[in-house]
Protein backbone atom coordinates (compact mmCIF):
# COMPACT_ATOMS: atom_id res chain seq x y z
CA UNK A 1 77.44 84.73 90.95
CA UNK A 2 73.95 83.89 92.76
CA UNK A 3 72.17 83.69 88.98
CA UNK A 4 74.86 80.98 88.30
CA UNK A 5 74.10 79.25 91.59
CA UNK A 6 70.87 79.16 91.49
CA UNK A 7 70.69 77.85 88.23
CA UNK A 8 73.52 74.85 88.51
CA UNK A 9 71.55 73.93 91.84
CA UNK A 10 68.55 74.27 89.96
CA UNK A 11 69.30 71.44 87.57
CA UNK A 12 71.00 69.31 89.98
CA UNK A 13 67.67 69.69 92.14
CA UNK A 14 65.50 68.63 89.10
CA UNK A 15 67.59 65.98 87.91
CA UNK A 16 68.02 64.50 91.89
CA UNK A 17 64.39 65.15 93.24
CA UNK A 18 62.77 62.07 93.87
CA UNK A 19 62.43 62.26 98.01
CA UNK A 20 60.26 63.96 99.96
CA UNK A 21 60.96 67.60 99.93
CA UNK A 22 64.34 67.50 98.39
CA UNK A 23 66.11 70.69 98.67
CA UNK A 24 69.60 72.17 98.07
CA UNK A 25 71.61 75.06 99.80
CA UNK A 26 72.35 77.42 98.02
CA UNK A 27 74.45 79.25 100.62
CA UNK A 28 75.19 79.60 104.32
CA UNK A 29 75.27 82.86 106.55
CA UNK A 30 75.81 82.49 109.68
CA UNK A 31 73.59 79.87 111.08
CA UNK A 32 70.58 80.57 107.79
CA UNK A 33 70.77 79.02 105.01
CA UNK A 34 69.25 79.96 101.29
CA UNK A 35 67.34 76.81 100.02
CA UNK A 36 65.89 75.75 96.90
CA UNK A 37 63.37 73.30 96.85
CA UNK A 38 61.17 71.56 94.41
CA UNK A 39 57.29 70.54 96.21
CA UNK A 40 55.64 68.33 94.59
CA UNK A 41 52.02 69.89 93.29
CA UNK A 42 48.50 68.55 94.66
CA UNK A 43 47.03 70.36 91.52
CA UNK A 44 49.21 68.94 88.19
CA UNK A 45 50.08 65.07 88.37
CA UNK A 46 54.34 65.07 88.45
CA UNK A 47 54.14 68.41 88.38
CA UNK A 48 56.26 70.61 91.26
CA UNK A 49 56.33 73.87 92.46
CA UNK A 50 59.79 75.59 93.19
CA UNK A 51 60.51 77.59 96.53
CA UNK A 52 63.18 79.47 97.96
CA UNK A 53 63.41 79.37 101.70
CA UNK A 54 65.36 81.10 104.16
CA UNK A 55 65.88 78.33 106.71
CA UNK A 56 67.27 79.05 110.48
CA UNK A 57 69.83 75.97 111.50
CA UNK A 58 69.51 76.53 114.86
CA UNK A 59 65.74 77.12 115.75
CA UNK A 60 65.61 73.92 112.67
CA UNK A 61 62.86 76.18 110.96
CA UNK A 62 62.00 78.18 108.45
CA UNK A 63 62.15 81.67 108.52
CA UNK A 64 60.57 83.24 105.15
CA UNK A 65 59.90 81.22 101.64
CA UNK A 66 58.41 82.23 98.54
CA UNK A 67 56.84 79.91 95.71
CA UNK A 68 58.85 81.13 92.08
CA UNK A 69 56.85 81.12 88.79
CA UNK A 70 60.41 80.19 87.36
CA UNK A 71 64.15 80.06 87.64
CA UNK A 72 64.48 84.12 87.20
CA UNK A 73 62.50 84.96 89.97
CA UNK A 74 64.42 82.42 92.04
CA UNK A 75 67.25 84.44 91.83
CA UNK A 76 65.71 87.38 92.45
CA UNK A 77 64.19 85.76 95.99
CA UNK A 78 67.84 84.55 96.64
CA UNK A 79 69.38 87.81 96.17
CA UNK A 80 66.70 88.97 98.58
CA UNK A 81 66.97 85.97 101.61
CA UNK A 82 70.67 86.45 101.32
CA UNK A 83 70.67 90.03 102.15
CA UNK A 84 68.12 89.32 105.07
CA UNK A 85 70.44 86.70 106.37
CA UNK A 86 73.18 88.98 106.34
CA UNK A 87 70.96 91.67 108.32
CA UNK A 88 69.75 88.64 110.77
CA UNK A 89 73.24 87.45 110.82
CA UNK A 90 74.40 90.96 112.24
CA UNK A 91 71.52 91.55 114.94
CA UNK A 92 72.27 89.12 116.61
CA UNK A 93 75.32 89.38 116.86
């Protein structure tokens, strides 16, 4: 379920990105959320880099992110932030 996810938001995120930072959520635990998001690249003209970020909606920050060489590893990252938002989720409550 989190491969197909990642991938629908994926292409939604490529075909929509043309704002600063544009990101989608992927999903919501507690008060984290999973995001993808597409930064551009100072290196490659129209180029952009893809992160996954594990984003805190009350503190309005992130907690972790990672940069993915592709959509694979995305899900991988996912898989992981989601499990870590379910452990944060937990502690504190």
């Amino acid at each position: 379920m989190i491969a197909t996810r990642v991938t629908e938001f994926y292409a939604k995120l490529f075909l929509n990105a043309k704002g600063d930072n544009p990101h989608v959520v992927i999903d919501r635990v507690g008060a984290y959320e999973v995001r993808l998001l597409e930064i551009p690249s100072t290196n490659a003209r129209g180029a952009a880099s893809l992160w996954v970020e594990l984003y805190d909606r009350g503190l309005r920050a992130g907690v972790d992110s990672c940069k993915c060489k592709d959509v694979v590893e995305a899900i991988e990252v996912t898989r992981f932030f989601m499990t870590h938002a379910t452990r944060l989720k937990n502690e504190a409550a």
